[in-house]
N, C-alpha and C. Protein backbone atom coordinates (compact mmCIF):
# COMPACT_ATOMS: atom_id res chain seq x y z
N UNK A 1 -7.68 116.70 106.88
CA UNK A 1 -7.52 115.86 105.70
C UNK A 1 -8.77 115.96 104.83
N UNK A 2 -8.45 116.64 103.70
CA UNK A 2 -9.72 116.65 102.57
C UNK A 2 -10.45 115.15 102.45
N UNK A 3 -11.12 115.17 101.53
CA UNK A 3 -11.79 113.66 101.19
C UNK A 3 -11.18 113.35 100.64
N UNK A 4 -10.63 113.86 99.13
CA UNK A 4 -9.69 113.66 98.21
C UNK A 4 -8.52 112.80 98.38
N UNK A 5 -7.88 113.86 99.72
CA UNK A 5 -6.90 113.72 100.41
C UNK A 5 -6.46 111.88 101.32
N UNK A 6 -7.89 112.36 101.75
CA UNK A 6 -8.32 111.20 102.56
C UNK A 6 -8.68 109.31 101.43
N UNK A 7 -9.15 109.36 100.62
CA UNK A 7 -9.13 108.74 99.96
C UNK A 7 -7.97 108.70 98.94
N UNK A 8 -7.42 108.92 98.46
CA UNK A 8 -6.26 108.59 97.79
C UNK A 8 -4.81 107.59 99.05
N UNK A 9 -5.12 108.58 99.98
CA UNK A 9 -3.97 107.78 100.80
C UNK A 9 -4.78 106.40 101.53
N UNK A 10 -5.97 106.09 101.37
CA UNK A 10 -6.00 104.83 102.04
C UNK A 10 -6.64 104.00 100.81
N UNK A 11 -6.61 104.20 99.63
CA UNK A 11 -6.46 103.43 98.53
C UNK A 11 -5.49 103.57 97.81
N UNK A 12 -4.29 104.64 98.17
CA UNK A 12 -3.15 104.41 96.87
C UNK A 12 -2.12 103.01 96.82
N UNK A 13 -2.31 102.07 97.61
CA UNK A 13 -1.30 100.98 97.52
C UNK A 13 -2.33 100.03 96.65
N UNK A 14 -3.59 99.90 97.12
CA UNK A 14 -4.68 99.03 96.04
C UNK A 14 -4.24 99.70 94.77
N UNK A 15 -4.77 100.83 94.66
CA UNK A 15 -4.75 101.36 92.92
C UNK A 15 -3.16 100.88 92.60
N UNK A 16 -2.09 100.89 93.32
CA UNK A 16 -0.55 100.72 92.81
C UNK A 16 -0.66 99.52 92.08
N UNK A 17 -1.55 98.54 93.34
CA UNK A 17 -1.29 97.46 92.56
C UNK A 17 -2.04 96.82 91.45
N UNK A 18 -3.03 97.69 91.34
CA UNK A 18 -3.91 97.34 90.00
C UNK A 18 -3.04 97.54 88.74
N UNK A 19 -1.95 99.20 88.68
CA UNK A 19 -1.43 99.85 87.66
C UNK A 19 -0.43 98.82 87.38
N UNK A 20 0.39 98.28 88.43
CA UNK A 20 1.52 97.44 88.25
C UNK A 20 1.28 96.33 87.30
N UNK A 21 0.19 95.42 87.95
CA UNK A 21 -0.72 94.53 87.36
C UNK A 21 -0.76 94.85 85.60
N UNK A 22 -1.55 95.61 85.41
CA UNK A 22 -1.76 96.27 84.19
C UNK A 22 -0.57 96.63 83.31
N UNK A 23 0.20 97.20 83.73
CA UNK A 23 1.39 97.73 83.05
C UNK A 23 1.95 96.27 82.73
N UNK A 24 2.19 95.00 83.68
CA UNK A 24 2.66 93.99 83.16
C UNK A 24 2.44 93.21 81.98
N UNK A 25 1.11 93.35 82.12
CA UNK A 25 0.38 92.66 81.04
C UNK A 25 0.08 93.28 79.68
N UNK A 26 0.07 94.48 80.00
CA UNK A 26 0.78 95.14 78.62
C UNK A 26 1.76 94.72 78.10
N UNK A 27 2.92 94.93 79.11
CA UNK A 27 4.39 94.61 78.47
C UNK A 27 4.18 93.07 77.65
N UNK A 28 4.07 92.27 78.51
CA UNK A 28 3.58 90.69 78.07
C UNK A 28 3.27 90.89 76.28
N UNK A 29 1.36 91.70 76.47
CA UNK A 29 1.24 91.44 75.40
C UNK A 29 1.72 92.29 74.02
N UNK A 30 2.81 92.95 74.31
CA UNK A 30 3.46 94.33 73.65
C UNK A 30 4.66 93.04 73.20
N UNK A 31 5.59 92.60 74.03
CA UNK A 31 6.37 91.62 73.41
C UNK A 31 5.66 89.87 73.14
N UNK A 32 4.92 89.48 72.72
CA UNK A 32 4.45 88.42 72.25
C UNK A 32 3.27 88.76 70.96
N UNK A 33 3.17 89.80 70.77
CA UNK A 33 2.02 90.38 69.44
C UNK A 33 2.42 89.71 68.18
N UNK A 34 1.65 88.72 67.81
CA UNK A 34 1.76 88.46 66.71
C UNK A 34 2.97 87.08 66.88
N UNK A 35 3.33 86.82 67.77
CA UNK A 35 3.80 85.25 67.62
C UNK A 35 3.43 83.98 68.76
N UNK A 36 2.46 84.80 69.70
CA UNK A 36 2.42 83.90 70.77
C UNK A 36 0.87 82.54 70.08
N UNK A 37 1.09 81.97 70.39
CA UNK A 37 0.37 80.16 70.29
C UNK A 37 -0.89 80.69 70.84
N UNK A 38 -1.17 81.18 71.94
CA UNK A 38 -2.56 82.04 72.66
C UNK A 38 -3.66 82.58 72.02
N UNK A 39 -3.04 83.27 70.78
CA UNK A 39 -4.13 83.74 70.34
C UNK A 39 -4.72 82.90 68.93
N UNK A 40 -4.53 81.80 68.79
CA UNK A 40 -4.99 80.80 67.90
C UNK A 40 -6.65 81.00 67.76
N UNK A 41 -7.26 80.81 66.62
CA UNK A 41 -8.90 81.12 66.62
C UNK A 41 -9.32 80.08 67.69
N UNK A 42 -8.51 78.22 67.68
CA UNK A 42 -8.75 77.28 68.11
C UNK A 42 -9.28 77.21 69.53
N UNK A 43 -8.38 77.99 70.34
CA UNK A 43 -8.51 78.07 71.66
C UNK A 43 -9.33 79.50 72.29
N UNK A 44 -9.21 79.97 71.55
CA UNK A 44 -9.87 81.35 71.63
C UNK A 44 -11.52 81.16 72.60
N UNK A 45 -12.08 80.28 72.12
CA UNK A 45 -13.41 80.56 72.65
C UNK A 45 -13.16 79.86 74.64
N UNK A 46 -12.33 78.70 74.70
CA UNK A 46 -11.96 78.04 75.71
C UNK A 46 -11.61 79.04 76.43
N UNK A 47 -10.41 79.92 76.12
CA UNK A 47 -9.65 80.65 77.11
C UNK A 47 -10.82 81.57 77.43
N UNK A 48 -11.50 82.38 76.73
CA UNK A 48 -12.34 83.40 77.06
C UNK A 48 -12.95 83.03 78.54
N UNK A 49 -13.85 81.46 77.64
CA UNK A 49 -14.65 80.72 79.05
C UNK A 49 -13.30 80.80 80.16
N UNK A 50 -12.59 80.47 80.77
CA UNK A 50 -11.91 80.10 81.12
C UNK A 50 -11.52 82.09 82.24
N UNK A 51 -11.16 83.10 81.43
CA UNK A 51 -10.94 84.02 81.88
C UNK A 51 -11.93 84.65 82.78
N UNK A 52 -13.44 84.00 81.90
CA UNK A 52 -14.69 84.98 82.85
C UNK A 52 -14.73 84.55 83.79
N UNK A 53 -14.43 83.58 84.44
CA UNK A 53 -14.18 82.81 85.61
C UNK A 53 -13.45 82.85 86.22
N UNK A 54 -12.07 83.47 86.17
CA UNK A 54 -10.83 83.42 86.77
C UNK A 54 -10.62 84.76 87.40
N UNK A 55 -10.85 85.44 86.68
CA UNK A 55 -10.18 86.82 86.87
C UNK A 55 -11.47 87.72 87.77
N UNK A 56 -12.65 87.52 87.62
CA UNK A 56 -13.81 88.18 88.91
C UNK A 56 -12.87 87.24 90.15
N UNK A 57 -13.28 85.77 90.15
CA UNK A 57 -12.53 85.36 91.55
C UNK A 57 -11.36 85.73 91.67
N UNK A 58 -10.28 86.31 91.16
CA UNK A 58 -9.14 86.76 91.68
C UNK A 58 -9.28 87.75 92.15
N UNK A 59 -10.10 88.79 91.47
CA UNK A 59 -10.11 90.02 91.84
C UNK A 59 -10.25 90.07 93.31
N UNK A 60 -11.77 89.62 93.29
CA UNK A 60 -12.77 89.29 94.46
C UNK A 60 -11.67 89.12 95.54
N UNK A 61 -11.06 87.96 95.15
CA UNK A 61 -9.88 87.42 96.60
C UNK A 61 -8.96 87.82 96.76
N UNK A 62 -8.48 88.41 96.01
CA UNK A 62 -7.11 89.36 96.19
C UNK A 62 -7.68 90.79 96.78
N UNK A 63 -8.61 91.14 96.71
CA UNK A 63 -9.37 92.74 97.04
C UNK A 63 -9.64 92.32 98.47
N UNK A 64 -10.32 90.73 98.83
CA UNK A 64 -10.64 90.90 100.36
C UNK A 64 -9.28 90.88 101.22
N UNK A 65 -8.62 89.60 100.41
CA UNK A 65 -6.72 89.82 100.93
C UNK A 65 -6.47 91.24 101.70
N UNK A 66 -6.48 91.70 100.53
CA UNK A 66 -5.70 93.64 100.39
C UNK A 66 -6.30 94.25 101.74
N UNK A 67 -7.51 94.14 101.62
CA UNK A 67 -8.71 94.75 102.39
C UNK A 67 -8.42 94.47 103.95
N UNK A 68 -8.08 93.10 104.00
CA UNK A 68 -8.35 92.50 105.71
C UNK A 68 -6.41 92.40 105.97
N UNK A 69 -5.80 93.16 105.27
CA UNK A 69 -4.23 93.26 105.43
C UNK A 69 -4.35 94.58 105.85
N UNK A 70 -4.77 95.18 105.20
CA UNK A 70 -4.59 96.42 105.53
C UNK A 70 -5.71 97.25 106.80
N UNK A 71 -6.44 96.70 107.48
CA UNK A 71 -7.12 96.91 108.33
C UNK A 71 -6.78 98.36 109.25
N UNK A 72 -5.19 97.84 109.72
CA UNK A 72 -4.57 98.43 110.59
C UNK A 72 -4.45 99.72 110.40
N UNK A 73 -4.32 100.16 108.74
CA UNK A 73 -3.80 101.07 108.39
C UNK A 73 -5.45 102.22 107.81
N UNK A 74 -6.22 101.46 107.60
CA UNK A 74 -7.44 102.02 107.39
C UNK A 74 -8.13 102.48 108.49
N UNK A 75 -7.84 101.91 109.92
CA UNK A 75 -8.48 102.06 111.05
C UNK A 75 -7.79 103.21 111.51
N UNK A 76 -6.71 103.37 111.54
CA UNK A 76 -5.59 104.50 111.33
C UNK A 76 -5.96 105.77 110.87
N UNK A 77 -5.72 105.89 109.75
CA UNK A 77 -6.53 106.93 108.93
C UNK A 77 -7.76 107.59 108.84
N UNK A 78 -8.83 106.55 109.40
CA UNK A 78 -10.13 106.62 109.92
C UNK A 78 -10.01 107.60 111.36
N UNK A 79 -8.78 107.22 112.22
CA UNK A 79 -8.90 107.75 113.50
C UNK A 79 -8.27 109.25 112.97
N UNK A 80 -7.36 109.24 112.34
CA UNK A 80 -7.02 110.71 112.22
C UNK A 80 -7.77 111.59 111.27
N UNK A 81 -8.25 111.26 110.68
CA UNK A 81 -9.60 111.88 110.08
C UNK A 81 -10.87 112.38 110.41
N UNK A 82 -11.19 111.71 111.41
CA UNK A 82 -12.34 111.71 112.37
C UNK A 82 -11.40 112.98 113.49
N UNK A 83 -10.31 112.82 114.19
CA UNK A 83 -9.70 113.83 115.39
C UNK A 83 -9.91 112.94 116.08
N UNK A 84 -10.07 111.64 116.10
CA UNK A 84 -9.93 110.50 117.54
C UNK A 84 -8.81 110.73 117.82
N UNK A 85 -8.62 110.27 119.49
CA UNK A 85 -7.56 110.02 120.41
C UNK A 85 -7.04 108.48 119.50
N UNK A 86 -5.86 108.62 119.42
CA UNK A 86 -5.23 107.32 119.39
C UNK A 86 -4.19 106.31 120.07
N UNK A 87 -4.57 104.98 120.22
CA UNK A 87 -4.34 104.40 121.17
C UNK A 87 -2.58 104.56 120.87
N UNK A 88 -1.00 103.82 121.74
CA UNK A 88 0.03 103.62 121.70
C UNK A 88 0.00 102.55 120.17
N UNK A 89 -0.86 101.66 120.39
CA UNK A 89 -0.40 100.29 119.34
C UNK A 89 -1.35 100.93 118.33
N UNK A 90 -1.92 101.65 117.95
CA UNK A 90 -2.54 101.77 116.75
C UNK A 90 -1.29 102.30 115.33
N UNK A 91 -0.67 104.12 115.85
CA UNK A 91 0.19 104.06 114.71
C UNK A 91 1.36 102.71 114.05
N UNK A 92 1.45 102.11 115.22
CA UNK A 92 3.01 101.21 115.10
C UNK A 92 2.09 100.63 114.21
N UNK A 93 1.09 99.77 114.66
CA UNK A 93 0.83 98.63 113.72
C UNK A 93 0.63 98.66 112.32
N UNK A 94 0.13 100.38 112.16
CA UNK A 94 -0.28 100.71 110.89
C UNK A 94 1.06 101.27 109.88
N UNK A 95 2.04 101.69 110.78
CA UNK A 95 3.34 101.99 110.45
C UNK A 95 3.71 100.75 109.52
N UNK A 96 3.74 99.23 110.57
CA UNK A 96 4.30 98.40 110.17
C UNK A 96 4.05 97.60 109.09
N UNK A 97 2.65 97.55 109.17
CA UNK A 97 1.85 97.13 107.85
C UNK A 97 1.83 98.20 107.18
N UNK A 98 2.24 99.08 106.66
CA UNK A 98 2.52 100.02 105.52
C UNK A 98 3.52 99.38 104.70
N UNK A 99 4.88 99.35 106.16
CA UNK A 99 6.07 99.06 105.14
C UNK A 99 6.54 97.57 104.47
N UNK A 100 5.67 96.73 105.19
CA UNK A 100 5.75 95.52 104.97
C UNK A 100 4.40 95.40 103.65
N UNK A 101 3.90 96.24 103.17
CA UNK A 101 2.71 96.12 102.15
C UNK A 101 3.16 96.02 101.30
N UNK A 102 4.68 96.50 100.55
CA UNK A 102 5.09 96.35 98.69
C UNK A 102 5.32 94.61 98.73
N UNK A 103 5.84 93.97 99.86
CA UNK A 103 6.01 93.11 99.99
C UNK A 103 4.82 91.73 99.79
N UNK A 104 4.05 91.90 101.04
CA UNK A 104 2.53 91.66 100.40
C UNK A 104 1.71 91.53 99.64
N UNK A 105 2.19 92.97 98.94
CA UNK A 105 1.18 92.95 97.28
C UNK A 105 1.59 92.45 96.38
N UNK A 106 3.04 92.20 95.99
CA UNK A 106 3.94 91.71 95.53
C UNK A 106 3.67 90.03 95.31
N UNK A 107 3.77 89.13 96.75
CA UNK A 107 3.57 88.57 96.68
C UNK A 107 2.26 88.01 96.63
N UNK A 108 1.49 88.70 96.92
CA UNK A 108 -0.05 88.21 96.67
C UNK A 108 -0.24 88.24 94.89
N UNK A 109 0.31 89.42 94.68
CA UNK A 109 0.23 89.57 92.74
C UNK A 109 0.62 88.47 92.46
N UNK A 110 1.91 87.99 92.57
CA UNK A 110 2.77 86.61 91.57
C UNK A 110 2.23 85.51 92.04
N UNK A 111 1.66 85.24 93.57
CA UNK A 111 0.96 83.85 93.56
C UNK A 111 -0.35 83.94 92.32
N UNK A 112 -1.25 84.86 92.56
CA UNK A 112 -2.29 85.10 91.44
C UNK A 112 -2.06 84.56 89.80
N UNK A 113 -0.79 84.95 89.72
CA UNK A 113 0.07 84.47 88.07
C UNK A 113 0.39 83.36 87.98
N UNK A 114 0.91 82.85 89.41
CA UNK A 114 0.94 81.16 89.04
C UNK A 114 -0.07 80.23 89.36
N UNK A 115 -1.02 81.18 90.36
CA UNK A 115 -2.47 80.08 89.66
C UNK A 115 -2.98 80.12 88.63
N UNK A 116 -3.00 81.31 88.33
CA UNK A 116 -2.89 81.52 86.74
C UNK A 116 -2.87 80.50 85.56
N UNK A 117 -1.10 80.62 85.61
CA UNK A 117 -0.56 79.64 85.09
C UNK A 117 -0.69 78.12 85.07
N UNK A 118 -0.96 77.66 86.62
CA UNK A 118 -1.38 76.00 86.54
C UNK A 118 -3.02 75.85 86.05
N UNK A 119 -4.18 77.19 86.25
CA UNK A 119 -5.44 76.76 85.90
C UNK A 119 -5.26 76.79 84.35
N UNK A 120 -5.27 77.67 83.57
CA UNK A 120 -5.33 77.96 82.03
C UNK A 120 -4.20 76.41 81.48
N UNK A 121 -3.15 76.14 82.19
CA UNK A 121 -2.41 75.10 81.77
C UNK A 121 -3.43 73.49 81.80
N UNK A 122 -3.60 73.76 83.10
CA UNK A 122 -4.11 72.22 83.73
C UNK A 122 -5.67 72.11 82.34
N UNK A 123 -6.04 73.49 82.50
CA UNK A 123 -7.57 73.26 81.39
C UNK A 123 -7.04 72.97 80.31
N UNK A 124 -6.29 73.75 79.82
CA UNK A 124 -6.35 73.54 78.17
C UNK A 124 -5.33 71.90 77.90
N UNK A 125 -4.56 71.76 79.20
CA UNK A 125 -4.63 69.92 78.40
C UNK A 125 -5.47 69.06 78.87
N UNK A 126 -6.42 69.34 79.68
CA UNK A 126 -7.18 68.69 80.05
C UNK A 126 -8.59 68.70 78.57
N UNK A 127 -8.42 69.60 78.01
CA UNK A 127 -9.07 69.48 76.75
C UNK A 127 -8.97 69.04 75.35
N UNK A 128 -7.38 68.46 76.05
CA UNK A 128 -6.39 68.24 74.52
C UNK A 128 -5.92 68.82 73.50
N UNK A 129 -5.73 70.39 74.47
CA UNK A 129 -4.90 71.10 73.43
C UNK A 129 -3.90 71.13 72.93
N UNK A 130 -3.06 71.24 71.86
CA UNK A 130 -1.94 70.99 72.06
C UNK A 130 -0.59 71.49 72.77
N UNK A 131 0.28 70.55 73.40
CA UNK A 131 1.16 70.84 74.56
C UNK A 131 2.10 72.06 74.38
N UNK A 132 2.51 72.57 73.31
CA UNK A 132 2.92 73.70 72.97
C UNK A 132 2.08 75.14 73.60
N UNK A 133 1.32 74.68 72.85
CA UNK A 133 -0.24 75.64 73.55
C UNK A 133 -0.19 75.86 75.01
N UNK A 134 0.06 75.04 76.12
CA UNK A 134 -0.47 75.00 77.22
C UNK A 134 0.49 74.92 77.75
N UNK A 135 1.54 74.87 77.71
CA UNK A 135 3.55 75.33 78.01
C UNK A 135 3.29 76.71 77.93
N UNK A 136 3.08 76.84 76.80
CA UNK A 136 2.87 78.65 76.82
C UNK A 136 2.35 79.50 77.59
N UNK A 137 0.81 78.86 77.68
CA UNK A 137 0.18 79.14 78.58
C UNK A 137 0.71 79.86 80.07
N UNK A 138 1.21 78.54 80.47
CA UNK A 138 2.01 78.27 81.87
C UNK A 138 2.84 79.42 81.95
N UNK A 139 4.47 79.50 80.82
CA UNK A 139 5.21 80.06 81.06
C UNK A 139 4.67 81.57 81.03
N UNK A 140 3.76 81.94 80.32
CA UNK A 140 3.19 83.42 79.78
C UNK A 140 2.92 84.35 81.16
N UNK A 141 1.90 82.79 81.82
CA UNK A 141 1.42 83.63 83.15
C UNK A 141 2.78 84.10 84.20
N UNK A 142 3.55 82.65 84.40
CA UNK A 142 4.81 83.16 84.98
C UNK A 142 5.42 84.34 84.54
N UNK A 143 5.75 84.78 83.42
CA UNK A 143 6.70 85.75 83.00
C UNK A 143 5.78 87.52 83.48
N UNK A 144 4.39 87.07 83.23
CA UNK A 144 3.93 88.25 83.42
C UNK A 144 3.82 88.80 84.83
N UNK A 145 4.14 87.87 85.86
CA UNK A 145 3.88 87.50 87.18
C UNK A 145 5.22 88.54 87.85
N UNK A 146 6.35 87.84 86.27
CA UNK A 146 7.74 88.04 87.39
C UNK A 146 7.94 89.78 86.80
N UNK A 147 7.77 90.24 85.80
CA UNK A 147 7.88 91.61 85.09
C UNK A 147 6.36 92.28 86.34
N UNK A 148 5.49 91.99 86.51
CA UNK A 148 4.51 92.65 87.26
C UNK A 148 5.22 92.83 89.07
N UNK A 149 5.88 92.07 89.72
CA UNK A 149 6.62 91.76 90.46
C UNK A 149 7.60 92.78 90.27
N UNK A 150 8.54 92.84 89.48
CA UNK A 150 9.49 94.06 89.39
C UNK A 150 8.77 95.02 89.36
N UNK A 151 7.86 95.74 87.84
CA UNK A 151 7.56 96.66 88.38
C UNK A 151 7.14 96.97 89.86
N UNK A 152 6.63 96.45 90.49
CA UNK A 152 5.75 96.80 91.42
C UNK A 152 6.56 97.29 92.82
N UNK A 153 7.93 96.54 92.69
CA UNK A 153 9.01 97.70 93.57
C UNK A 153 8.83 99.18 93.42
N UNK A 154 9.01 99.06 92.07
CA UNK A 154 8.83 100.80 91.84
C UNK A 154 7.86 101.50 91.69
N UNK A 155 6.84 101.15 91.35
CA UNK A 155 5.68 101.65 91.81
C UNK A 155 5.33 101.91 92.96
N UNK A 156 4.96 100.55 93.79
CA UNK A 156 5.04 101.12 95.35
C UNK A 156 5.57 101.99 96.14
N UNK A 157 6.84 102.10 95.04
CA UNK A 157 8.01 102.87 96.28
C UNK A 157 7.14 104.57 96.13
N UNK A 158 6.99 104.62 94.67
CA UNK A 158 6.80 106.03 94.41
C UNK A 158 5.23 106.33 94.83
N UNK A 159 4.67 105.45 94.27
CA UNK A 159 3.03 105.96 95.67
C UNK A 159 2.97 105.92 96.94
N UNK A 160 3.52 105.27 97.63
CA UNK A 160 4.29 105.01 98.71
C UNK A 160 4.63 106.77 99.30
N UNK A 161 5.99 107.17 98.93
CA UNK A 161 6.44 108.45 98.84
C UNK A 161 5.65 109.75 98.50
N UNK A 162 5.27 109.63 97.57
CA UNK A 162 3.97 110.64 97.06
C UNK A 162 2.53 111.07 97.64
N UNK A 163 1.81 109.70 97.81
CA UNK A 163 0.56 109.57 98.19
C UNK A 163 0.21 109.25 100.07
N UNK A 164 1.26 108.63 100.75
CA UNK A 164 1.30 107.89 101.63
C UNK A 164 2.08 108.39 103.11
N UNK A 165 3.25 108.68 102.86
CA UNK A 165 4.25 108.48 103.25
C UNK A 165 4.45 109.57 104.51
N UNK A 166 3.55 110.75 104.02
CA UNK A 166 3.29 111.75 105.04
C UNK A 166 2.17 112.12 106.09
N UNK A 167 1.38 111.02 106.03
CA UNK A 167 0.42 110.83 106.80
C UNK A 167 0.73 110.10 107.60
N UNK A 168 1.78 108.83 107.44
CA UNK A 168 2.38 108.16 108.58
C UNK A 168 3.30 108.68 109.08
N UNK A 169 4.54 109.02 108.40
CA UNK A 169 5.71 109.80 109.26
C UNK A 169 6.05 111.22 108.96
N UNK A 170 5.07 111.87 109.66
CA UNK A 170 4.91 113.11 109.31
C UNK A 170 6.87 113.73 109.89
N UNK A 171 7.43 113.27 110.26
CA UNK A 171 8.89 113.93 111.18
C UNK A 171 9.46 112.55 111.15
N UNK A 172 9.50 111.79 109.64
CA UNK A 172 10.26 110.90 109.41
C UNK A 172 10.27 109.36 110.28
N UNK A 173 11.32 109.17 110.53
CA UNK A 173 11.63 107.87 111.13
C UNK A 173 11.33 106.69 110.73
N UNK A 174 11.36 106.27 109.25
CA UNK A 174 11.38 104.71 108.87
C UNK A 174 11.82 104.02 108.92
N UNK A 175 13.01 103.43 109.35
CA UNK A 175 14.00 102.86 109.80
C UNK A 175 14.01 102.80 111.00
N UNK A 176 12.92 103.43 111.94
CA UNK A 176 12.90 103.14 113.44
C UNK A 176 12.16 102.10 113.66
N UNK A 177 11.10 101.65 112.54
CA UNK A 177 9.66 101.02 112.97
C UNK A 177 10.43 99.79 113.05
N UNK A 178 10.05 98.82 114.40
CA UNK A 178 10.86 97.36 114.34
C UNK A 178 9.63 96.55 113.49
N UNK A 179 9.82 95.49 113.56
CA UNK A 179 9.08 94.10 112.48
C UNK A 179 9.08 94.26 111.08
N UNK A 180 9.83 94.99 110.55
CA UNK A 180 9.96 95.42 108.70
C UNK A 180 10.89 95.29 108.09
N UNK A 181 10.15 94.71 106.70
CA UNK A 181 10.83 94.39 106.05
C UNK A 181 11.47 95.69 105.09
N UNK A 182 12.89 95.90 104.37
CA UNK A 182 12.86 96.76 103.64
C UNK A 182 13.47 96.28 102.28
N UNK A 183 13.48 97.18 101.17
CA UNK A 183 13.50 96.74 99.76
C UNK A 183 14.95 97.59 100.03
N UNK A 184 15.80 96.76 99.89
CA UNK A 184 17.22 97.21 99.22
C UNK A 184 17.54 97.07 98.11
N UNK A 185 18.86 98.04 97.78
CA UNK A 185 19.15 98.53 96.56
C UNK A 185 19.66 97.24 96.02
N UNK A 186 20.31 95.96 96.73
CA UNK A 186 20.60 94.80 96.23
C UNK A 186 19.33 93.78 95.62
N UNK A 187 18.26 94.43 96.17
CA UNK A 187 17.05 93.78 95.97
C UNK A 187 16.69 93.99 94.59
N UNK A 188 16.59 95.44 94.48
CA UNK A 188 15.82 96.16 93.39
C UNK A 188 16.94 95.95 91.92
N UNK A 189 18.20 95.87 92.49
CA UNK A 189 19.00 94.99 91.18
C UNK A 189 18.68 93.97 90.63
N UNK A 190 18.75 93.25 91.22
CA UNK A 190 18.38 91.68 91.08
C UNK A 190 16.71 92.12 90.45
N UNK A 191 16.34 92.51 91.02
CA UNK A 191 14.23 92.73 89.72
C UNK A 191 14.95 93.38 88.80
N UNK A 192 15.38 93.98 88.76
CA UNK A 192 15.39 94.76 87.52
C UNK A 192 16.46 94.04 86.69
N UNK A 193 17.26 93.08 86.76
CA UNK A 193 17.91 91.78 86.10
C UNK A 193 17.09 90.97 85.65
N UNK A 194 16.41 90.35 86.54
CA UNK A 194 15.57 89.58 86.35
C UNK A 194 14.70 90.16 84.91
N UNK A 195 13.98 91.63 85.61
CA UNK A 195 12.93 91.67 84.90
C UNK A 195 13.21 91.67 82.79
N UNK A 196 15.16 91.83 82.77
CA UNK A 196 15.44 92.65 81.68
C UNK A 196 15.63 91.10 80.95
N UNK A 197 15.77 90.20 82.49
CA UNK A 197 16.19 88.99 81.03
C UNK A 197 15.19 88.10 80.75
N UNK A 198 13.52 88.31 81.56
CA UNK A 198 12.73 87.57 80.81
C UNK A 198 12.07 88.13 79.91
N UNK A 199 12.22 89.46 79.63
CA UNK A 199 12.47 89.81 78.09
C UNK A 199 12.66 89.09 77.02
């Protein structure tokens, strides 16, 4: 395993979920340009304060999250990289926490959006902004939460497949690993409904 090699597959589910992240909040601010309440001169200096503070500690805690979730799978990769002997419970566990990770990140992303949503809310009426303002607020973070959330099925799936997928099951078998969760096609309807009608 190159370095290259080696590093891309035990950071491509972090980077997935940075892009997902990102891509949401594009979309967000791609459909709200120019009519959302947010970007008022009024509040402008509040929210700023408000962001430099929020978003290092999310990072921060969502990165150690990611970090101490994925252990199994780094210790993993570490052993086959190195040519260590590996123990019976090492691949499974790292198997299992692979496939259970879109899930994880997923939900670790959208809780992030709705703290989001209650801190920037709870501040700006706690400053007496007006309630329009801070509804918005709220709902903005939600919506970007639930469109970052969809994407992030599909993203995962495809770094997942691409970057990942052959270092763990080199001769297949995903559907053998027991304790996992999987993303069905009934699943990925329903996001992609979702995602078209908070549009």
């Amino acid at each position: 395993m190159s370095k290259l090699s080696y590093f891309r597959a035990k950071n491509a589910m972090l980077i997935a979920s940075l892009i997902s992240n990102a891509i949401g909040v594009a979309v967000i601010i791609f459909i709200t340009r120019g009519i959302s309440a947010l970007s008022a001169p009024e509040i402008m200096p509040l929210a700023i304060r408000i962001t430099r503070i929020f978003v290092p500690c999310a990072f921060i805690i969502a990165s150690m999250l990611v970090l101490i979730y994925e252990r199994p799978i780094r210790h993993y990769l570490n052993q086959r990289r190195d040519n260590e002997s590996l123990s019976k419970e090492a691949p499974l566990k790292a198997r299992q926490r692979l496939l259970n990770e879109p899930f994880f990140l997923i939900g670790l992303g959208f809780s992030i959006w709705l703290a989001a949503a209650v801190i920037y809310s709870v501040v700006f009426r706690a400053h007496g902004i007006d309630r329009q303002i801070y509804q918005e607020a709220f709902f903005h973070s939600i919506f970007t939460g639930l469109i970052t959330a969809t994407i992030g099925f599909y993203v995962f799936e495809f770094v997942f497949q691409r970057r990942v997928v052959h270092y763990f099951f080199p001769d297949g078998g995903l559907s053998a690993v027991p304790g996992t969760l999987r993303i069905r096609i009934r699943t990925r309807l329903i996001a992609t409904h979702l995602f078209f009608t908070s549009l």
